[in-house]
N, C-alpha and C. Protein backbone atom coordinates (compact mmCIF):
# COMPACT_ATOMS: atom_id res chain seq x y z
N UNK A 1 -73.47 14.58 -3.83
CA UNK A 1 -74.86 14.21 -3.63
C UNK A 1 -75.54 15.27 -2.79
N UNK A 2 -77.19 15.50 -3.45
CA UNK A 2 -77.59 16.70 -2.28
C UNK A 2 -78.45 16.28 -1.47
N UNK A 3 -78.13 16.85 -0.09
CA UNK A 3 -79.20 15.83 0.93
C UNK A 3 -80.49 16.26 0.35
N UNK A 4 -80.95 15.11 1.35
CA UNK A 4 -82.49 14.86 1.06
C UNK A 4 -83.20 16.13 1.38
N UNK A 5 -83.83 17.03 1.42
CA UNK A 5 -85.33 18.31 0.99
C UNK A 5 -85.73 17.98 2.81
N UNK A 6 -85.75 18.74 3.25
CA UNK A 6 -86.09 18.62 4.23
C UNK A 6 -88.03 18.62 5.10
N UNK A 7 -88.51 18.41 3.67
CA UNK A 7 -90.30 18.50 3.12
C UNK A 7 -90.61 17.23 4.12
N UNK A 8 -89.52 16.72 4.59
CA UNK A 8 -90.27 15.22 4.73
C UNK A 8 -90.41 14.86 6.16
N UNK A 9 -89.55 15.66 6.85
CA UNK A 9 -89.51 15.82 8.17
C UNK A 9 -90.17 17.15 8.68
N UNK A 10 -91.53 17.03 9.54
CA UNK A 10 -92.56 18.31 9.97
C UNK A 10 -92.01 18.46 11.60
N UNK A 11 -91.38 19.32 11.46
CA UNK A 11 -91.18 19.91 13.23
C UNK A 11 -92.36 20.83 13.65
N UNK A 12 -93.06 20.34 14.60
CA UNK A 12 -94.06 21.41 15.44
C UNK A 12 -93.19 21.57 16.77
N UNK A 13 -92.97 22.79 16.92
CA UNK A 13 -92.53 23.36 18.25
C UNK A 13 -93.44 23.96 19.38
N UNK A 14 -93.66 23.01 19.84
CA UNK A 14 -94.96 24.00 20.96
C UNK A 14 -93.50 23.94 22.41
N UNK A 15 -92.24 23.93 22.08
CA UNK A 15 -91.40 24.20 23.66
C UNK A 15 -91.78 25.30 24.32
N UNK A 16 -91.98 26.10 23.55
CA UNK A 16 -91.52 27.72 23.89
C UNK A 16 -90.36 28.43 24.03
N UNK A 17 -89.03 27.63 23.76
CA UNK A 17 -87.99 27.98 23.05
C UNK A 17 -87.65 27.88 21.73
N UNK A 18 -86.75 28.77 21.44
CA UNK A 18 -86.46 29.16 20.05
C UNK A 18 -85.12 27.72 19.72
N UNK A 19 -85.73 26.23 18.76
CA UNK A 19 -84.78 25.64 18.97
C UNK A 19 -84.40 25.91 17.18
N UNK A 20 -83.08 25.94 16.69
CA UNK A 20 -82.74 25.29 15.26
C UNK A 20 -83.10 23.84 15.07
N UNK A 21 -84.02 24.11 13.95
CA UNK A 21 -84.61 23.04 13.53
C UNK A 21 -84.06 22.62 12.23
N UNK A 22 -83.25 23.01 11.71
CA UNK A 22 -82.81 22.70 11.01
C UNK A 22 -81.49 21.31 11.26
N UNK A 23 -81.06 21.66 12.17
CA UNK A 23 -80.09 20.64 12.68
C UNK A 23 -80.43 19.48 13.10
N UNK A 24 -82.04 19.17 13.58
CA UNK A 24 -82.82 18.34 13.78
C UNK A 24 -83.19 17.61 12.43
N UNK A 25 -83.41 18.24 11.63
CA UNK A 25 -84.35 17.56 10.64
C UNK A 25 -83.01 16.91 9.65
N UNK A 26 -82.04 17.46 9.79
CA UNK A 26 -80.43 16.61 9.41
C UNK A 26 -80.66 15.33 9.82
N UNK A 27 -80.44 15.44 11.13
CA UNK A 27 -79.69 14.33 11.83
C UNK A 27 -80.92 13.13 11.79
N UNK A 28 -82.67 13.55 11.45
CA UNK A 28 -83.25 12.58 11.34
C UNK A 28 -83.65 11.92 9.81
N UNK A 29 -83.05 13.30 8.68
CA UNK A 29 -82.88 12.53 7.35
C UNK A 29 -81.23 11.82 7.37
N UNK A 30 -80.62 11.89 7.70
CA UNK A 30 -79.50 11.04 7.86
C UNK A 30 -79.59 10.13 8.22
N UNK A 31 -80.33 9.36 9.52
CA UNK A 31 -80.96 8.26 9.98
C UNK A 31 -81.35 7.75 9.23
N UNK A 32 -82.59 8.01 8.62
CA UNK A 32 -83.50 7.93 7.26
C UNK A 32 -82.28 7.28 6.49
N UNK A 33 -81.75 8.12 5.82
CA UNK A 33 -80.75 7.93 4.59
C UNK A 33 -80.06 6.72 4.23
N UNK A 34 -79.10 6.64 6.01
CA UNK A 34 -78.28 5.94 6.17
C UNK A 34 -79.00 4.02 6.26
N UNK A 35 -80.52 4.33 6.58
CA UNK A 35 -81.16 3.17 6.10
C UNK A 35 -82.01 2.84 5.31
N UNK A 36 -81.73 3.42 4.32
CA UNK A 36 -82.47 3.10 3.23
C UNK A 36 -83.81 3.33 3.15
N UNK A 37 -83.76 4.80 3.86
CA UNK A 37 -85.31 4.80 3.72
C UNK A 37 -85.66 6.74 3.50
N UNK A 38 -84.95 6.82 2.51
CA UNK A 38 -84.84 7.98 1.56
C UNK A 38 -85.82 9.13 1.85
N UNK A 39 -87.22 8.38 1.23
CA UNK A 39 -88.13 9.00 0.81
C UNK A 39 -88.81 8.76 2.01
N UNK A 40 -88.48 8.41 3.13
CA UNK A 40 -89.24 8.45 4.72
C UNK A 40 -89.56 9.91 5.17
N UNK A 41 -90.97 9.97 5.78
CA UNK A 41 -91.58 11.04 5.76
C UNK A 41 -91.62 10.70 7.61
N UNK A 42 -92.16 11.88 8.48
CA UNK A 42 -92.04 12.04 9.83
C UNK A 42 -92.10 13.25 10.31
N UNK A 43 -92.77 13.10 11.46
CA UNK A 43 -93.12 14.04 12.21
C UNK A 43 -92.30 14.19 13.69
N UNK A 44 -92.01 15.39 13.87
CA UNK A 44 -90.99 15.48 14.97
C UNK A 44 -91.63 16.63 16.14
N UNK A 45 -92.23 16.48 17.43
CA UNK A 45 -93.10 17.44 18.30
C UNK A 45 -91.63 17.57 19.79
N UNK A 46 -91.37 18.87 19.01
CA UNK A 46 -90.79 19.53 20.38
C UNK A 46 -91.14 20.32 21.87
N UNK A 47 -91.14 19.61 22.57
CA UNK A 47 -92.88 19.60 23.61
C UNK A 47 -91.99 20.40 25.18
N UNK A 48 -92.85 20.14 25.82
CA UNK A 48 -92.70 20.31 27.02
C UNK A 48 -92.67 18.76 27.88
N UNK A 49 -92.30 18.85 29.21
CA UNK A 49 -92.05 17.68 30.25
C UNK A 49 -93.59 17.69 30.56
N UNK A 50 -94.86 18.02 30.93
CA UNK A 50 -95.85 18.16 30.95
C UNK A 50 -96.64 17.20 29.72
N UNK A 51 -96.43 17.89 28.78
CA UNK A 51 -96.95 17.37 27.71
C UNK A 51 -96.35 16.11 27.38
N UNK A 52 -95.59 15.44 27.17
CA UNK A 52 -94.60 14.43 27.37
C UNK A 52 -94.88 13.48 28.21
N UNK A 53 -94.83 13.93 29.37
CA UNK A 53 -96.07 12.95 30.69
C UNK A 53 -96.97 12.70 30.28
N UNK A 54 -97.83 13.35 29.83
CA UNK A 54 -99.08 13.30 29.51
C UNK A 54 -99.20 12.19 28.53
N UNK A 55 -98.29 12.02 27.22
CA UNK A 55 -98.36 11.36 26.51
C UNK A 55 -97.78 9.96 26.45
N UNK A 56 -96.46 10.20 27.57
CA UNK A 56 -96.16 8.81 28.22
C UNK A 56 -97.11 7.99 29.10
N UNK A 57 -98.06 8.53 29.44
CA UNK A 57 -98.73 7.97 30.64
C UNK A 57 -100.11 7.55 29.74
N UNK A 58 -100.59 8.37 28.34
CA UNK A 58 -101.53 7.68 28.05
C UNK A 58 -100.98 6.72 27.18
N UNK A 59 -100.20 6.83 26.50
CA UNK A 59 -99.88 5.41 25.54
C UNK A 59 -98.84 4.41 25.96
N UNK A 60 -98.22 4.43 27.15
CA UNK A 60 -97.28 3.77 27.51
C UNK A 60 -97.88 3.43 29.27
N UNK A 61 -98.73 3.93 29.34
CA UNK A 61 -99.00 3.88 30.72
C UNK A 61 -98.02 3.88 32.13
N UNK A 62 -97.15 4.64 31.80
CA UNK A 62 -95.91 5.36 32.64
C UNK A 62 -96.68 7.14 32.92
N UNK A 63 -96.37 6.77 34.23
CA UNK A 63 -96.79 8.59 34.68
C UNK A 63 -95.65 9.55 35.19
N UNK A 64 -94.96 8.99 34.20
CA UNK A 64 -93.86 10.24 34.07
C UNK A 64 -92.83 10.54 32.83
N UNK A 65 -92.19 12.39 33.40
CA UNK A 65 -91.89 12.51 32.08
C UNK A 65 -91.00 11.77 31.30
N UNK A 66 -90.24 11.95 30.14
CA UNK A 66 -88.99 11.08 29.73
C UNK A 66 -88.52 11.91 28.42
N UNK A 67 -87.72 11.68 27.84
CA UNK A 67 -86.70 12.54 26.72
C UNK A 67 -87.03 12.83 25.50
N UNK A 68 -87.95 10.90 25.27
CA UNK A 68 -88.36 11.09 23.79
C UNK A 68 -89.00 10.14 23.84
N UNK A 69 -90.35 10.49 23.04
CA UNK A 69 -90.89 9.20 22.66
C UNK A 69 -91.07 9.01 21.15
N UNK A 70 -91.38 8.05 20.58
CA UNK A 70 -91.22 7.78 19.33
C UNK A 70 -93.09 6.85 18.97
N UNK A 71 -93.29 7.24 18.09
CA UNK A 71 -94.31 6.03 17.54
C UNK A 71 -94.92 5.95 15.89
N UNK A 72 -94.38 4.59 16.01
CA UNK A 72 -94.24 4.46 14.43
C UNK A 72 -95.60 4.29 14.08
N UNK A 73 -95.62 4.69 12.69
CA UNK A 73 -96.69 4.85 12.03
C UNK A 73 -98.07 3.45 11.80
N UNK A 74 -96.65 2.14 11.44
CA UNK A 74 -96.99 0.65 10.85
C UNK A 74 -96.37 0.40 9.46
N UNK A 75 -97.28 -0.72 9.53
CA UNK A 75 -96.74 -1.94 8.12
C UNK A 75 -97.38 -0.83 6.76
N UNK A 76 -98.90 -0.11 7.09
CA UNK A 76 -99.52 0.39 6.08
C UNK A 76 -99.54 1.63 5.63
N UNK A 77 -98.62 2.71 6.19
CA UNK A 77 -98.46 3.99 6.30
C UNK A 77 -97.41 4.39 4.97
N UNK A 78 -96.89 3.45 4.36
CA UNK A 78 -96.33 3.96 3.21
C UNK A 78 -94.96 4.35 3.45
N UNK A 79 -94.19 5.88 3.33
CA UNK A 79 -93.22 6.30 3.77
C UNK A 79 -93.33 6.95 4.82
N UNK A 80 -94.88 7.67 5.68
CA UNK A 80 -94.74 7.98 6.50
C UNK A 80 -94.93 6.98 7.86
N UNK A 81 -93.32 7.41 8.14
CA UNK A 81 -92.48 6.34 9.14
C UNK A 81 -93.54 6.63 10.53
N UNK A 82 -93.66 7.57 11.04
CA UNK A 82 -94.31 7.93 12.43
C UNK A 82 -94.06 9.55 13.22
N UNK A 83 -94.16 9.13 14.45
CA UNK A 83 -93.85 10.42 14.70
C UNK A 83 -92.72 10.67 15.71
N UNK A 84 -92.34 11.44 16.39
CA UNK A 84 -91.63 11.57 17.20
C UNK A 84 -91.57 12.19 18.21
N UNK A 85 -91.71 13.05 19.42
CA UNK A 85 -91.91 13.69 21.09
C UNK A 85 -90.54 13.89 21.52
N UNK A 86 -90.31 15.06 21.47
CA UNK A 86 -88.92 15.56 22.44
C UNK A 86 -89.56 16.53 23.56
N UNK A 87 -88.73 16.21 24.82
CA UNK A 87 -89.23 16.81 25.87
C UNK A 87 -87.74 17.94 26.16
N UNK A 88 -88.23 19.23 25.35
CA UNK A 88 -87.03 20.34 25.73
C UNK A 88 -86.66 20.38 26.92
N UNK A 89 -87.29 21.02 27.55
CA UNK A 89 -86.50 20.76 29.07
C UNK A 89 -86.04 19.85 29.64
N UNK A 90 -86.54 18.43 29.19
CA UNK A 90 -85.76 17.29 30.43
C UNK A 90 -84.38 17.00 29.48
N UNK A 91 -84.47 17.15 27.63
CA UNK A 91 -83.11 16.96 26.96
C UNK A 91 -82.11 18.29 27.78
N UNK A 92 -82.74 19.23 28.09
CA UNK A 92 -81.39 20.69 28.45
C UNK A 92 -80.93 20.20 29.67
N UNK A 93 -82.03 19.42 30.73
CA UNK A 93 -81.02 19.17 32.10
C UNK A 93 -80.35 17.74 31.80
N UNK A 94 -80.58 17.34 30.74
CA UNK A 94 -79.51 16.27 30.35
C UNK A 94 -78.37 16.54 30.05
N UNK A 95 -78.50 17.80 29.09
CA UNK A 95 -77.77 18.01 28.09
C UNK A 95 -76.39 18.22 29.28
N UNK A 96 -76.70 19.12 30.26
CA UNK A 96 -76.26 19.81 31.57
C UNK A 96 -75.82 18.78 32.41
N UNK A 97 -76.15 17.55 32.50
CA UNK A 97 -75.55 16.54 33.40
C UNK A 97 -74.79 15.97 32.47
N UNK A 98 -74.39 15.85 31.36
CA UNK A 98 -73.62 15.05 29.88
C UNK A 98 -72.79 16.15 29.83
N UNK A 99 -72.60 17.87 30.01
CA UNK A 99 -71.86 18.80 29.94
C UNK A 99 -71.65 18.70 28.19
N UNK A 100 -72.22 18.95 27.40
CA UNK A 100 -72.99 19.19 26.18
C UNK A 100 -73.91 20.24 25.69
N UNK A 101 -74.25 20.77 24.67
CA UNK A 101 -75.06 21.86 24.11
C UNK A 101 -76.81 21.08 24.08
N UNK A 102 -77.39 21.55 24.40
CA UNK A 102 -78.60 21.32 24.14
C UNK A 102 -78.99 20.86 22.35
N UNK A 103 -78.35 22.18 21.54
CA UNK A 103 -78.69 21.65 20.00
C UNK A 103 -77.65 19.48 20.26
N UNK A 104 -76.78 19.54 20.91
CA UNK A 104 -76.46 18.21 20.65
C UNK A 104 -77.40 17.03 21.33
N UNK A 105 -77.50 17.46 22.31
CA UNK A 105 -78.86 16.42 23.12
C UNK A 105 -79.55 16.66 22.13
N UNK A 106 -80.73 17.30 21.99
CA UNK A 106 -81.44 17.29 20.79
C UNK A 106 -81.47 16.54 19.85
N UNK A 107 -80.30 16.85 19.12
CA UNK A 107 -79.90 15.90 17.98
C UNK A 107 -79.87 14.28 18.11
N UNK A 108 -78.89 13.95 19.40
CA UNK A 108 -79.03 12.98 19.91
C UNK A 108 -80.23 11.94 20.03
N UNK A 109 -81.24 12.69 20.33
CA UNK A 109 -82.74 12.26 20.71
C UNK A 109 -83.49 11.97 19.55
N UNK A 110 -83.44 13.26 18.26
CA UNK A 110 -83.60 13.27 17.38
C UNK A 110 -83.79 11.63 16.60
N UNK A 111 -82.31 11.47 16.72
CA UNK A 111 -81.63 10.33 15.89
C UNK A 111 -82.33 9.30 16.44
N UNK A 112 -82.57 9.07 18.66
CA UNK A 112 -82.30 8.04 18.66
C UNK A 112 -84.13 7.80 18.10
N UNK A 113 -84.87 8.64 18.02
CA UNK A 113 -86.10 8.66 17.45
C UNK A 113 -86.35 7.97 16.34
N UNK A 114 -85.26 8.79 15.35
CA UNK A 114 -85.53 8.59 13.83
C UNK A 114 -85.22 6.52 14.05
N UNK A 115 -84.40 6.20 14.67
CA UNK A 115 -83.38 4.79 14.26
C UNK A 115 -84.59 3.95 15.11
N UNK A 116 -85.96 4.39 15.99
CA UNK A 116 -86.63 3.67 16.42
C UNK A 116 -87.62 3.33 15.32
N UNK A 117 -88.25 4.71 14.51
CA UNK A 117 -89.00 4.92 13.59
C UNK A 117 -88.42 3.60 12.30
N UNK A 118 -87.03 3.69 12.09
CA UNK A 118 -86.83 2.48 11.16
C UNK A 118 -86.68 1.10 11.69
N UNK A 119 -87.05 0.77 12.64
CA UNK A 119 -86.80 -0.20 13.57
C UNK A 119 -86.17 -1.00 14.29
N UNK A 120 -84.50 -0.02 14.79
CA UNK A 120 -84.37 -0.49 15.79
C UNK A 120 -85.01 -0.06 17.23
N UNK A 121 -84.27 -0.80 18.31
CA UNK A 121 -84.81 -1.26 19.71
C UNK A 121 -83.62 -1.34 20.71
N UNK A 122 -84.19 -0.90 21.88
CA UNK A 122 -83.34 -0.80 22.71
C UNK A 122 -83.78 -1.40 24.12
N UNK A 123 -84.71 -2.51 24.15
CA UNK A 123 -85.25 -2.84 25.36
C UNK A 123 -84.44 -4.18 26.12
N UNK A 124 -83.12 -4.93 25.01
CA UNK A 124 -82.20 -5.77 25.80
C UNK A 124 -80.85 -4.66 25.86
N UNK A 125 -80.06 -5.20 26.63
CA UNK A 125 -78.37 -4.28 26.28
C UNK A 125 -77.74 -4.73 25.02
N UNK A 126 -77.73 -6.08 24.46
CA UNK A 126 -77.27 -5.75 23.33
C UNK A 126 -77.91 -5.17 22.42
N UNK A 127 -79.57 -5.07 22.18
CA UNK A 127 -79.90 -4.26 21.25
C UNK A 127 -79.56 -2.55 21.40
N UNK A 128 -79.71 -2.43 22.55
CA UNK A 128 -79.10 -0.81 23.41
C UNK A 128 -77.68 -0.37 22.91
N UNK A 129 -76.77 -1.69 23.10
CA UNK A 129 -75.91 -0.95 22.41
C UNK A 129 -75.51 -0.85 20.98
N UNK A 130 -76.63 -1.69 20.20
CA UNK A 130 -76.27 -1.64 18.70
C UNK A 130 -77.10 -0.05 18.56
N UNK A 131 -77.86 -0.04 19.37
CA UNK A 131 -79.03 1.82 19.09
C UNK A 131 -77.73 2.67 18.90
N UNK A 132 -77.32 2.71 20.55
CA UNK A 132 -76.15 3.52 20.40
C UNK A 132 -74.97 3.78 19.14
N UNK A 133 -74.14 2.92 19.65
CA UNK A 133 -73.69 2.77 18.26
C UNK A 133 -74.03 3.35 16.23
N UNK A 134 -75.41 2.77 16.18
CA UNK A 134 -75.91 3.64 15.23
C UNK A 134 -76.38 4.83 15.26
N UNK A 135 -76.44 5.25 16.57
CA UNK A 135 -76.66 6.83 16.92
C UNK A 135 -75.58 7.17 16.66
N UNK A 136 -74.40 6.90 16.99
CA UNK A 136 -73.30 7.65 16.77
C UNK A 136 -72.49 7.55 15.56
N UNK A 137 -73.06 6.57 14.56
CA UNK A 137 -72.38 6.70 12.60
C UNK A 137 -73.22 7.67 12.54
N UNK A 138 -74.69 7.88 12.56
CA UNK A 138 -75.74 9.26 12.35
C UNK A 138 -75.31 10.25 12.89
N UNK A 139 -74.94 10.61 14.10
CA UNK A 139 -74.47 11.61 14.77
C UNK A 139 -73.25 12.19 13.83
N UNK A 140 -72.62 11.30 13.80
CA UNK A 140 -70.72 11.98 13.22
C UNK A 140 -71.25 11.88 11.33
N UNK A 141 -71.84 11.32 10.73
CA UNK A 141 -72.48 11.97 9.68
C UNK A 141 -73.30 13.50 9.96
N UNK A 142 -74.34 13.76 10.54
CA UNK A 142 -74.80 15.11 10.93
C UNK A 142 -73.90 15.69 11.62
N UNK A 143 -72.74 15.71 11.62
CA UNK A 143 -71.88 16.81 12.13
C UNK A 143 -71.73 17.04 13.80
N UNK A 144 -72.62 15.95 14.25
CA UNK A 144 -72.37 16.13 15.75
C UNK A 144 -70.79 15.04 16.77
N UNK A 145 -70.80 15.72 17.88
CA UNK A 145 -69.36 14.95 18.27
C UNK A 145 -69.89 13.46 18.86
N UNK A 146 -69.44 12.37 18.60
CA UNK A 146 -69.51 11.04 19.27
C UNK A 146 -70.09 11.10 20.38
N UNK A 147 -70.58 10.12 20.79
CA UNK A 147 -70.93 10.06 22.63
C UNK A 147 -71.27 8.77 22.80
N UNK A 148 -69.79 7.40 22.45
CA UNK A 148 -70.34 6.25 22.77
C UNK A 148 -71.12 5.65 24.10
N UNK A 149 -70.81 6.86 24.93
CA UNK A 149 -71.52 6.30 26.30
C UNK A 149 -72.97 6.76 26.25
N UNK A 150 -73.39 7.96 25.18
CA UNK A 150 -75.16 8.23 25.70
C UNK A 150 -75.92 7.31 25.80
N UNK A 151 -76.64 7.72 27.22
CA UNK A 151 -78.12 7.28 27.78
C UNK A 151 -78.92 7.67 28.31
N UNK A 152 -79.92 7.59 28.03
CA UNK A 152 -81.13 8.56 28.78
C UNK A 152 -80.39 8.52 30.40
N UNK A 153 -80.14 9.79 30.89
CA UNK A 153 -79.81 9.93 32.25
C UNK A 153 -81.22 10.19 33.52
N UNK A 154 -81.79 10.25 33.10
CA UNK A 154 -82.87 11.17 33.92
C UNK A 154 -84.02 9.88 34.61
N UNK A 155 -84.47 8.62 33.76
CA UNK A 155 -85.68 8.41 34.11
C UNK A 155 -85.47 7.74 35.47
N UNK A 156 -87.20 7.96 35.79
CA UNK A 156 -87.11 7.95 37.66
C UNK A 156 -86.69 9.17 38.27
N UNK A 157 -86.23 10.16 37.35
CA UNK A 157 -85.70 11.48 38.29
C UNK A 157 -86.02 12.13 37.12
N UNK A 158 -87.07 12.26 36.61
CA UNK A 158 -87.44 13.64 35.76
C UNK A 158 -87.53 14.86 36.19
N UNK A 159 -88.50 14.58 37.41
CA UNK A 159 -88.87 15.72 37.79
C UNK A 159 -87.90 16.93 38.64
């Protein structure tokens, strides 16, 4: 079978690092894939901790930074699922406290994006750990190594 065209997932990189995006847009058509949602379209913004604040604090009304944010499109958007916010720098000093590659945080974030976009949730512990969990069948499908313990390490200490 040939994966899915990668047309469907739009990475804008405003980090200012040079990230492979290709390994990204895997691990969030695999998400996609793995739930039945093929022909799911999405947007993925690889940002800064700045920009990230900025956007946590206007739509979530939190004034600070965080890893990833996600926001789905709705009921009426068709296949396009929503979008997605990675904050490069706060995933690399993660990546660095997890002793991990940045392309794997990334990915990580990626996923846990894409699996919000199809609707799961992570705001009790058991839904947290079913996220997990399905982060990590997506993960070890996209070629990345397990990490039944990931969790956002940072919030409250972004800065």
């Amino acid at each position: 079978m040939e994966p899915p065209s990668s047309r469907n997932i739009t990475v804008l990189n405003e980090s200012g690092r040079i990230i492979r995006k290709s390994c990204l847009v895997r691990a969030m058509n695999d998400a996609f894939r793995l739930h039945d949602k093929v022909d799911a379209h999405a947007c993925l913004l690889l940002t800064t901790d700045e920009k990230i604040r900025e956007l946590n604090r206007t739509f979530r009304g939190i004034d600070e930074a965080t890893d990833v944010l996600t926001f789905p499109a709705g009921d009426y958007a068709g296949d396009q699922l929503g979008d997605v916010a990675i904050a490069v720098p706060y995933a690399e000093r993660q990546a660095n406290l997890r002793k991990v590659s940045l392309a794997q945080e990334l990915g990580y974030l990626a996923i846990h994006g894409a699996l919000h976009l199809v609707g799961f949730d992570d705001q009790t512990e058991p839904d947290r750990a079913e996220m997990v969990r399905q982060m990590n069948l997506v993960a070890v499908e996209s070629g990345l190594k397990p990490d039944e313990a990931w969790a956002s390490l940072l919030h409250g200490d972004a800065s």
